[in-house]
C-alpha atoms as a PDB file:
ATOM      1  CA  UNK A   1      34.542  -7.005  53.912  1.00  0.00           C
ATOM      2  CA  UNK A   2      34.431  -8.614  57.570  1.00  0.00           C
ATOM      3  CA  UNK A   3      37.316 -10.303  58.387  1.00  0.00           C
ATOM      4  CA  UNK A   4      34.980 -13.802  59.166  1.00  0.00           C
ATOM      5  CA  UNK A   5      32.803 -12.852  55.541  1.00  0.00           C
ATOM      6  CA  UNK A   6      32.355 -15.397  52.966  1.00  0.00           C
ATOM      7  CA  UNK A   7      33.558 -14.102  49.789  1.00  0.00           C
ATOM      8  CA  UNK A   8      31.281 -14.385  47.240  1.00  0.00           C
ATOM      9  CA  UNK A   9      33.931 -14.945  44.382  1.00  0.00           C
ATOM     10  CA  UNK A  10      35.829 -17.673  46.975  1.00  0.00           C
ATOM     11  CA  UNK A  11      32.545 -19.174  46.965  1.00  0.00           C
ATOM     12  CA  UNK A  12      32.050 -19.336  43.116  1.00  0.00           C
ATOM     13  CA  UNK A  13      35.627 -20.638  42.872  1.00  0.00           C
ATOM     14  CA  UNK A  14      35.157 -23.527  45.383  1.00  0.00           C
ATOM     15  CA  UNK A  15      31.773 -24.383  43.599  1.00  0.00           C
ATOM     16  CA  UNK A  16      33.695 -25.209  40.425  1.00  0.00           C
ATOM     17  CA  UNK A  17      36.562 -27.081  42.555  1.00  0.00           C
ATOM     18  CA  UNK A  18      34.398 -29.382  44.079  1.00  0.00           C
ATOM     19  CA  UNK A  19      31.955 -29.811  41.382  1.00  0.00           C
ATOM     20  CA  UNK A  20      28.385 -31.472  42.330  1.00  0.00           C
ATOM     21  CA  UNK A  21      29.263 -34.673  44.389  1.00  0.00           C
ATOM     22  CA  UNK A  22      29.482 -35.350  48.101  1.00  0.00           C
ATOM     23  CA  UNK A  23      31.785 -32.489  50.269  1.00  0.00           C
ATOM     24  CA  UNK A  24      32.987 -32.547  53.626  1.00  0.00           C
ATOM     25  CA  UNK A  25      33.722 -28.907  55.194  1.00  0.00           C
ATOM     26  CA  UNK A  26      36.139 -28.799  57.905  1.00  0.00           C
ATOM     27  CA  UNK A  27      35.153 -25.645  60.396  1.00  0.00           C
ATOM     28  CA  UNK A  28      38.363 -24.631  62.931  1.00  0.00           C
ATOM     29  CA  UNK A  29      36.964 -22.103  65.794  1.00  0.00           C
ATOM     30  CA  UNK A  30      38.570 -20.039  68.123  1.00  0.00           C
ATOM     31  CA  UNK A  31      35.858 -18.185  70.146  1.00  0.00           C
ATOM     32  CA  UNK A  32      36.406 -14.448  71.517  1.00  0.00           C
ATOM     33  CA  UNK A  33      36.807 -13.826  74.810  1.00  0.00           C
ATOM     34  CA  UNK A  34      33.368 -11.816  74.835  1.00  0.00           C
ATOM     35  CA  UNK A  35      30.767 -11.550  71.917  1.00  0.00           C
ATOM     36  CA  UNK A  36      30.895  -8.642  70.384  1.00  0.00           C
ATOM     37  CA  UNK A  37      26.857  -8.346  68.776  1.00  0.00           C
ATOM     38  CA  UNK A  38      25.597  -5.349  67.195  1.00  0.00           C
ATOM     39  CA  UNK A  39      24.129  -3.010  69.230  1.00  0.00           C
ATOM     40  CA  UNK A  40      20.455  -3.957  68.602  1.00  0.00           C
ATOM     41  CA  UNK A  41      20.403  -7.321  67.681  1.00  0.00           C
ATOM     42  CA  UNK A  42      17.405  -9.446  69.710  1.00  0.00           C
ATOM     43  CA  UNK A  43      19.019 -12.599  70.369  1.00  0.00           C
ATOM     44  CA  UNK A  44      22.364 -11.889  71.855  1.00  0.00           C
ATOM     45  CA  UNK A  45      24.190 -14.375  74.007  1.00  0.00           C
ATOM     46  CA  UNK A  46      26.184 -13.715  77.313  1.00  0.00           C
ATOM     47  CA  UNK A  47      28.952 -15.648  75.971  1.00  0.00           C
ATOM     48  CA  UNK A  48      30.618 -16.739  72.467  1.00  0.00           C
ATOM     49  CA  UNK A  49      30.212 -20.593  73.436  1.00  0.00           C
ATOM     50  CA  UNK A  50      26.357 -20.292  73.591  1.00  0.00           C
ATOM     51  CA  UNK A  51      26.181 -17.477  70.893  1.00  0.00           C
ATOM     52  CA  UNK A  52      27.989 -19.944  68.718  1.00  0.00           C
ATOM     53  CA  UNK A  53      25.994 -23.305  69.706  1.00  0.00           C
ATOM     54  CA  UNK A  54      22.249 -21.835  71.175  1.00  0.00           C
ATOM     55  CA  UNK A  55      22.647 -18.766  68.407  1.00  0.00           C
ATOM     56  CA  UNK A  56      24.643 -19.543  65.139  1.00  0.00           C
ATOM     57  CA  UNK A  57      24.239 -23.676  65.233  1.00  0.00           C
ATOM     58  CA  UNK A  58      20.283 -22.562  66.324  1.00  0.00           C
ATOM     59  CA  UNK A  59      19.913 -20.198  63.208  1.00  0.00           C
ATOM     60  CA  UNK A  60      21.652 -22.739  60.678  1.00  0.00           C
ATOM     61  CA  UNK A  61      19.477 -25.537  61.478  1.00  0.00           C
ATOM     62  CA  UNK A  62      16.618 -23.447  61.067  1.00  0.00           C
ATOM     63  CA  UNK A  63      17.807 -22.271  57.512  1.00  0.00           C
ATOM     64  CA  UNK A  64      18.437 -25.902  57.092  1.00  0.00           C
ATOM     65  CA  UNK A  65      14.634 -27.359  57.978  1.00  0.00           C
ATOM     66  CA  UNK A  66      13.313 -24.318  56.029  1.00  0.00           C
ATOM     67  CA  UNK A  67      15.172 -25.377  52.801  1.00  0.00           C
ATOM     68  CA  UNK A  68      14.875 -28.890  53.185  1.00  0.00           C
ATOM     69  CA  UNK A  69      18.766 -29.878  53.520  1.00  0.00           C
ATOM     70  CA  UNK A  70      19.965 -32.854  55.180  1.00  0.00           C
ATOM     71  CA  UNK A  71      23.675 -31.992  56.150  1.00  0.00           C
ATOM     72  CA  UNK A  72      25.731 -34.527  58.319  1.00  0.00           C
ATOM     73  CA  UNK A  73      27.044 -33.130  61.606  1.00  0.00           C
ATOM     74  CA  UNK A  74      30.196 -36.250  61.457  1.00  0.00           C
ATOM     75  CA  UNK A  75      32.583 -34.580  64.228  1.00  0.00           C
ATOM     76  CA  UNK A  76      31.639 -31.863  66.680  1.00  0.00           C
ATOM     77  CA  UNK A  77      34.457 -31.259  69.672  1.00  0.00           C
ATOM     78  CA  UNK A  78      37.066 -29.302  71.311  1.00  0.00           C
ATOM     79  CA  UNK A  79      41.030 -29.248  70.279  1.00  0.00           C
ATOM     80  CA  UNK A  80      42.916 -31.016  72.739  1.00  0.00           C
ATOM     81  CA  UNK A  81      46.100 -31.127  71.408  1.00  0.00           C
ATOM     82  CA  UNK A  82      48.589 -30.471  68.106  1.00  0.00           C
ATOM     83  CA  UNK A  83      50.779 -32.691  67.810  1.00  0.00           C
ATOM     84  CA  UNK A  84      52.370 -30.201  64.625  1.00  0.00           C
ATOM     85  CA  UNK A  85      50.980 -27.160  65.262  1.00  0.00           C
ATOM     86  CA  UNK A  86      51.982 -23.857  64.585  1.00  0.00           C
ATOM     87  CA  UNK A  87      51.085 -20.923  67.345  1.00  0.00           C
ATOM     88  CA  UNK A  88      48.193 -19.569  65.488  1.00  0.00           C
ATOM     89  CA  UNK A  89      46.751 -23.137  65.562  1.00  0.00           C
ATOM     90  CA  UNK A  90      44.826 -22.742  69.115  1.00  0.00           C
ATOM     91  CA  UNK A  91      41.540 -23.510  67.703  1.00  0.00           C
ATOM     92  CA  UNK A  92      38.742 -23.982  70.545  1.00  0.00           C
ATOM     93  CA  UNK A  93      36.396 -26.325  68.681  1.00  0.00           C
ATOM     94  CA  UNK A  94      36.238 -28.167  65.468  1.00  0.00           C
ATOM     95  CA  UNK A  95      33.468 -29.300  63.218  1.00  0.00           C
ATOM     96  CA  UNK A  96      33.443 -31.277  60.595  1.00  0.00           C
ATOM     97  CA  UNK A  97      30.053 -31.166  58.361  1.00  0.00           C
ATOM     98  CA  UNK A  98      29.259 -33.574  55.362  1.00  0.00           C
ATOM     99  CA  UNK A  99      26.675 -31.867  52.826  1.00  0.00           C
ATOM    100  CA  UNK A 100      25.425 -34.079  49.556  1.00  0.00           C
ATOM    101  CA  UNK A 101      26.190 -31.260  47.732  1.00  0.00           C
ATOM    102  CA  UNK A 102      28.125 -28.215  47.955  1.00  0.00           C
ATOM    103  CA  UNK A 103      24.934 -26.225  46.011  1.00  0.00           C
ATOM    104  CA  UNK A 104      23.337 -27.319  49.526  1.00  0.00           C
ATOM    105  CA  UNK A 105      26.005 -25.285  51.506  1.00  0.00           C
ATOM    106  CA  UNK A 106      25.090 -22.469  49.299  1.00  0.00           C
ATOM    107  CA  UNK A 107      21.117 -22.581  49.531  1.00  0.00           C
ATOM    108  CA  UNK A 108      22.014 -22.376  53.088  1.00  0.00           C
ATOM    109  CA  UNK A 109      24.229 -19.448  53.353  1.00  0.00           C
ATOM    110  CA  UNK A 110      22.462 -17.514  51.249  1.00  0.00           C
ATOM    111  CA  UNK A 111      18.851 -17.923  52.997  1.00  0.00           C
ATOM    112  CA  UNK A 112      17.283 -14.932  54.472  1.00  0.00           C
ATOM    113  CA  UNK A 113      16.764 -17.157  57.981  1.00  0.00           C
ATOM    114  CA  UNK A 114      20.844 -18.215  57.903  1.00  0.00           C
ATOM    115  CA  UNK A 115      20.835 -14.068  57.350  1.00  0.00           C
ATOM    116  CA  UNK A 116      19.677 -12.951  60.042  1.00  0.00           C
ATOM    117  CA  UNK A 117      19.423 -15.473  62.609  1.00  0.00           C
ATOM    118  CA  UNK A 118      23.372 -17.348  62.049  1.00  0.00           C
ATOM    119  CA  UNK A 119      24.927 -14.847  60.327  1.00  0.00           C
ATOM    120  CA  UNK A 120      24.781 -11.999  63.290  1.00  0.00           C
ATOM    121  CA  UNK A 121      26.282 -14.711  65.656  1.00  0.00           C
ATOM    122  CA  UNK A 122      28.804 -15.878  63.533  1.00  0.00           C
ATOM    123  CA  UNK A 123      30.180 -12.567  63.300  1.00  0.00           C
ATOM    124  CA  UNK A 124      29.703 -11.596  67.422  1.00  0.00           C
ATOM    125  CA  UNK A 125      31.559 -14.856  68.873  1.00  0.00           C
ATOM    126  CA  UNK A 126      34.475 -16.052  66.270  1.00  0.00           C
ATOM    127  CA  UNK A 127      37.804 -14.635  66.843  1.00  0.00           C
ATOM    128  CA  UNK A 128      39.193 -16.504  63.893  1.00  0.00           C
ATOM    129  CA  UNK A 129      37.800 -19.319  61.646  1.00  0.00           C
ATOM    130  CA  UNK A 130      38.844 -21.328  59.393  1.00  0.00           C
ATOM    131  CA  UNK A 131      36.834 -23.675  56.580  1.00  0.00           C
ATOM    132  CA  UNK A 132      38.012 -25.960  54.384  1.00  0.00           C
ATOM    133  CA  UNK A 133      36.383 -28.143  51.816  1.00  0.00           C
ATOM    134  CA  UNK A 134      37.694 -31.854  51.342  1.00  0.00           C
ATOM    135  CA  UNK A 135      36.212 -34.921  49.741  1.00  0.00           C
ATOM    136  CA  UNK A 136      36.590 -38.297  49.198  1.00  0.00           C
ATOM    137  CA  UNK A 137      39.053 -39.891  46.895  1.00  0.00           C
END
């Protein structure tokens, strides 16, 4: 399995964790250096910033419209400083996404347009990732 793959049984488990209400999923980035895309792939980007905003955020949104889900785009920036942070906490960008449901997140990632036209990016420009799933007391 790729090292950035969502696990399938992770997935299943964090279904049943968060249960049907409200979830906000907390995305930590750290870009590579250079994308590295699949030799063939159509809509490759000279560099993992754009790959990851023109290419992955591009292809999500897409899925998103095509399904008909609404998520919330609350925070959107760049890391400027840890306060207590260890050394493998250099993240480049954060995101912070609310979704109604986490069923939503799921329609999503498993759409044949999120397939081909996120996924591929995803892959090519993150180093490391991390996402976590948090909701409201």
């Amino acid at each position: 399995m790729h090292a950035l793959e969502l696990d399938p049984a992770a997935l299943d488990e964090a279904a049943q964790a968060i249960g049907d209400g409200p979830v906000v999923m907390i995305n930590l980035l750290r870009f590579r250096d250079t994308p590295e895309y699949l030799a063939g792939f159509a809509d490759a980007k000279p560099d993992s910033r754009s790959g990851y905003y023109e290419g992955y955020v591009g292809g999500f949104r897409a899925a998103c419209e095509e399904i008909g889900v609404a998520p919330q785009l609350l925070f959107a920036g760049p890391r400027v400083y840890g306060l207590l942070a260890g050394p493998d906490d250099n993240w480049d960008e954060i995101a912070v996404v609310r979704y109604g449901r986490f069923a939503d997140l799921r329609k999503i990632l498993d759409s044949d347009t999120y397939v081909r036209r996120a996924k591929p990016h995803r892959f090519a420009v993150l180093a490391d990732w991390r996402f976590i799933a948090a909701q409201a007391r």
